[in-house]
C-alpha atoms as a PDB file:
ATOM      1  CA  UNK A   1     -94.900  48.818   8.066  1.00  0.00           C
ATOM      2  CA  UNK A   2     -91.447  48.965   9.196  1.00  0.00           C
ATOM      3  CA  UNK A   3     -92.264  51.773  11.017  1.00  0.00           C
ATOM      4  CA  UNK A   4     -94.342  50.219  13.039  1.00  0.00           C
ATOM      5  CA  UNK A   5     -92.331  47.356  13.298  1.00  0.00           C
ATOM      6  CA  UNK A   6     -90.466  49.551  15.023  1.00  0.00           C
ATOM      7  CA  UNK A   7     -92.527  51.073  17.114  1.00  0.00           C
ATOM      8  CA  UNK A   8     -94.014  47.850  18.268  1.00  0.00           C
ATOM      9  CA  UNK A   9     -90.344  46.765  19.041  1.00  0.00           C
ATOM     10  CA  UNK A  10     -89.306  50.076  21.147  1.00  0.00           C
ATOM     11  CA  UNK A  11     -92.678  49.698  22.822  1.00  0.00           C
ATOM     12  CA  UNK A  12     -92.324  46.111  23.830  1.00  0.00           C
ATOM     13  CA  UNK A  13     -88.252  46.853  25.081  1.00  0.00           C
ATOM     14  CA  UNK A  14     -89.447  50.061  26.993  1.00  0.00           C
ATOM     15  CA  UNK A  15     -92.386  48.241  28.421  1.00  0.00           C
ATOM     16  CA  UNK A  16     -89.381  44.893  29.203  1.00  0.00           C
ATOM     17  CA  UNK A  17     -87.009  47.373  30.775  1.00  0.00           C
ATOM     18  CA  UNK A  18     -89.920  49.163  32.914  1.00  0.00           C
ATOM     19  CA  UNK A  19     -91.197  45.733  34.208  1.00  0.00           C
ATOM     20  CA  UNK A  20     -87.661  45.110  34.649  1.00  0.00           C
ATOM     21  CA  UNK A  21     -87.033  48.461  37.234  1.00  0.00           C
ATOM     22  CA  UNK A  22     -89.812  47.337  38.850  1.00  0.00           C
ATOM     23  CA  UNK A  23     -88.889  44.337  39.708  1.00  0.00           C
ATOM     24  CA  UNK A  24     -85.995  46.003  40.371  1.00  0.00           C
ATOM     25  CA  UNK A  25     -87.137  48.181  42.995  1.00  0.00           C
ATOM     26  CA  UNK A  26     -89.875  45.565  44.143  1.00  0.00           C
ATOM     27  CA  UNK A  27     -86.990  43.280  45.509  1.00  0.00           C
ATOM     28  CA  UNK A  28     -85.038  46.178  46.761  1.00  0.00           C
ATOM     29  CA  UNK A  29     -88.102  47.249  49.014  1.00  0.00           C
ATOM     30  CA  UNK A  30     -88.841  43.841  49.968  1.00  0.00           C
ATOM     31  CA  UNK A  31     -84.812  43.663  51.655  1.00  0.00           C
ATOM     32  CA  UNK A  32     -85.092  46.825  52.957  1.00  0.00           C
ATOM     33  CA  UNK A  33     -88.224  45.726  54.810  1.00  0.00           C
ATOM     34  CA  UNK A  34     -86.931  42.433  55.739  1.00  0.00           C
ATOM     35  CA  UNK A  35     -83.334  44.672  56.738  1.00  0.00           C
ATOM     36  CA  UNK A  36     -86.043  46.654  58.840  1.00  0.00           C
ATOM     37  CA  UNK A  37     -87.613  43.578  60.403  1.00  0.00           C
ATOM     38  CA  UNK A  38     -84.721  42.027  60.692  1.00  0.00           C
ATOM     39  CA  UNK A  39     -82.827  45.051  62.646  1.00  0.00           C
ATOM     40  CA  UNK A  40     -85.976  45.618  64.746  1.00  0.00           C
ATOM     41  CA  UNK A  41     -86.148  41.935  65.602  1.00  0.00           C
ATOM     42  CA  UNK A  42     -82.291  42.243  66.624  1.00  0.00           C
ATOM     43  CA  UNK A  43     -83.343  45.270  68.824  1.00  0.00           C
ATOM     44  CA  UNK A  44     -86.417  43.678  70.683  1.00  0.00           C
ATOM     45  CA  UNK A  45     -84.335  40.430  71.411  1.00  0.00           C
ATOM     46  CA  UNK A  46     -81.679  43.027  72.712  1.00  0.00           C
ATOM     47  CA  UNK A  47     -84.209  44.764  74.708  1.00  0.00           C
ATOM     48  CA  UNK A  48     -85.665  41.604  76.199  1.00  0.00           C
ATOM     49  CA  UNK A  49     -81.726  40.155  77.039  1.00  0.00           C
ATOM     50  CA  UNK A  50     -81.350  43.340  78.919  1.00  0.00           C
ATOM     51  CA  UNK A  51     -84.522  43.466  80.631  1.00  0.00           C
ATOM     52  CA  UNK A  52     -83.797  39.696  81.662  1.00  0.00           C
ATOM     53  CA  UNK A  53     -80.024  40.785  82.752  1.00  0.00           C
ATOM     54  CA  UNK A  54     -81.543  43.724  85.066  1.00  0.00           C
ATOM     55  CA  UNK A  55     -84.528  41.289  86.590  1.00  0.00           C
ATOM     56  CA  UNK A  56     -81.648  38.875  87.366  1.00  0.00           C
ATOM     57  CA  UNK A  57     -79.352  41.344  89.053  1.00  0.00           C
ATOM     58  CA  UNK A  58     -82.276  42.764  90.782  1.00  0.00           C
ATOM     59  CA  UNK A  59     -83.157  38.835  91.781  1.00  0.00           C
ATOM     60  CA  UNK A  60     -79.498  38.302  92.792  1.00  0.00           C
ATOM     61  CA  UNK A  61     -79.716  41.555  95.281  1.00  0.00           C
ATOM     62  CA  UNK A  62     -82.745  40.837  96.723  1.00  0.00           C
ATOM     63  CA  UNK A  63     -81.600  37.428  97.407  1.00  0.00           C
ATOM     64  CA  UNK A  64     -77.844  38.800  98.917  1.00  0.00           C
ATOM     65  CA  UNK A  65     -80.390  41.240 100.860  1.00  0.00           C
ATOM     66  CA  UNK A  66     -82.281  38.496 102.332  1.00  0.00           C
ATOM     67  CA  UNK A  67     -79.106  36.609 103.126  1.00  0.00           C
ATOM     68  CA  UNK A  68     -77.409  39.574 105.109  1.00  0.00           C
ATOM     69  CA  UNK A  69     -80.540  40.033 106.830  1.00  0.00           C
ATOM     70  CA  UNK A  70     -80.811  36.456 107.834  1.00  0.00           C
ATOM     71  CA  UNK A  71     -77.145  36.750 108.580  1.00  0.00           C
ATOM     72  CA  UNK A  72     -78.130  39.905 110.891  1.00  0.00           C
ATOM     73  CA  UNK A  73     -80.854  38.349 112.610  1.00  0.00           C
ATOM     74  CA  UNK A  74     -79.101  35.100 113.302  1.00  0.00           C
ATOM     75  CA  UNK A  75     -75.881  37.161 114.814  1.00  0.00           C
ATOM     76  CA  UNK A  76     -78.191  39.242 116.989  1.00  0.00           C
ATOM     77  CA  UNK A  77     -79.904  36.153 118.280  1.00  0.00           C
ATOM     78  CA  UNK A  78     -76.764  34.377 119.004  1.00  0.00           C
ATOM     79  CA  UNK A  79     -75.434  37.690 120.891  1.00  0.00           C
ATOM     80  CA  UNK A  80     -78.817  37.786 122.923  1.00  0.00           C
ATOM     81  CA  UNK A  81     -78.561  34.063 124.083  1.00  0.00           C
ATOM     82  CA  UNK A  82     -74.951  34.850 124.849  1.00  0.00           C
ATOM     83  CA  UNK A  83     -76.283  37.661 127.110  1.00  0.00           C
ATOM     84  CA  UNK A  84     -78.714  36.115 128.876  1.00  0.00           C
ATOM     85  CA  UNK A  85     -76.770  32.897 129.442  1.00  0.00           C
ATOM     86  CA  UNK A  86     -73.841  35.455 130.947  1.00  0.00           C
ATOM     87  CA  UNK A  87     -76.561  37.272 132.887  1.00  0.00           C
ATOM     88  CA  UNK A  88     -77.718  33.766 134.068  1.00  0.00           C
ATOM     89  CA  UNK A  89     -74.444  32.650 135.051  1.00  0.00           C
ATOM     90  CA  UNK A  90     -73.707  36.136 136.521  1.00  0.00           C
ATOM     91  CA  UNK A  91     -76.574  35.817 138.671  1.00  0.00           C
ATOM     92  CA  UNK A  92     -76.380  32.732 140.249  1.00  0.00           C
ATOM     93  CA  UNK A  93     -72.878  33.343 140.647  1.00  0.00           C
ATOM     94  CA  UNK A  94     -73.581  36.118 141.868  1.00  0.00           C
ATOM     95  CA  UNK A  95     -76.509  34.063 144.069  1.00  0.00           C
ATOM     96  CA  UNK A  96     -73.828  31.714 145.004  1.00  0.00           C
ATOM     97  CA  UNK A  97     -71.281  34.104 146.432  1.00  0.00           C
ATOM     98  CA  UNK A  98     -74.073  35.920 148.352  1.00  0.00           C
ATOM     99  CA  UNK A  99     -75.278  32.773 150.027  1.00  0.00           C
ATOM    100  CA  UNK A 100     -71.186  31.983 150.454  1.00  0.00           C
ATOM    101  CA  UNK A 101     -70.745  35.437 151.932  1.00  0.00           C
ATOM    102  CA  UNK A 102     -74.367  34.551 154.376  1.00  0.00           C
ATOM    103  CA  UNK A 103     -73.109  31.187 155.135  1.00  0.00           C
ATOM    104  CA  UNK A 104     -69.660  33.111 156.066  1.00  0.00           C
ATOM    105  CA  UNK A 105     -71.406  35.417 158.133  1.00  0.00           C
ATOM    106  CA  UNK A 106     -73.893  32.824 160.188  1.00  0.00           C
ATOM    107  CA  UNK A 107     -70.288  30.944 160.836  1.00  0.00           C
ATOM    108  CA  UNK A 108     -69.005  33.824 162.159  1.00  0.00           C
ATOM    109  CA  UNK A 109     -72.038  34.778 164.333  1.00  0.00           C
ATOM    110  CA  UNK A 110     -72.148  31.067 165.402  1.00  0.00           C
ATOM    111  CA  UNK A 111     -68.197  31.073 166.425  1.00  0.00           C
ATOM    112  CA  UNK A 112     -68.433  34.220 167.803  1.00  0.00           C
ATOM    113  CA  UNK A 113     -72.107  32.966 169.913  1.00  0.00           C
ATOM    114  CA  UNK A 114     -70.317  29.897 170.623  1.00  0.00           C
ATOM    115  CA  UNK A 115     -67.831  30.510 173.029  1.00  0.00           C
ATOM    116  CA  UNK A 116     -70.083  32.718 175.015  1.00  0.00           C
ATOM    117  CA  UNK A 117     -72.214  30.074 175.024  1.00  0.00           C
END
């Protein structure tokens, strides 16, 4: 009877320590896999953050891009009207010191006519 007694006993310790383990190693697999989630969370947010930093810097180019091209556009416009305006002003200078130079040259004719006349 003692014997069994004894058995009984060793049984129900053995049986207590190996629910014991495997709670044991239950919890330690549950915080690896919450570790795992956890780190793999960590990397996905770090992913996205990057992903976000690289749109934005590609944003910020295009939009510097656009700018210098504006910038371009708005310099080569400027430099056209400048032109023109100095071809205009060229030309009826240029106009003007013709029709001096003809109104010159009918004086002349006209002073030179007009004592022969």
């Amino acid at each position: 009877m003692l014997i069994t007694f004894f058995f009984v006993v060793i049984t129900v310790i053995i049986t207590f320590i190996i629910i014991i383990i495997i709670i044991i190693i239950i919890i330690i697999i549950i915080i690896i896999i919450i570790i795992i989630i956890i780190i793999i969370i960590i990397i996905i947010i770090i992913i996205i953050i990057s992903i976000s930093i690289i749109i934005i810097i590609i944003i910020i180019i295009i939009i510097i891009i656009i700018i210098i091209i504006i910038i371009i556009i708005i310099i080569i416009i400027i430099i056209i009207i400048i032109i023109i305006i100095i071809i205009i002003t060229i030309s009826i200078s240029s106009s003007s010191i013709s029709s001096i130079i003809i109104i010159i040259v009918i004086i002349n004719i006209y002073s030179r006519l007009g004592p022969v006349s």
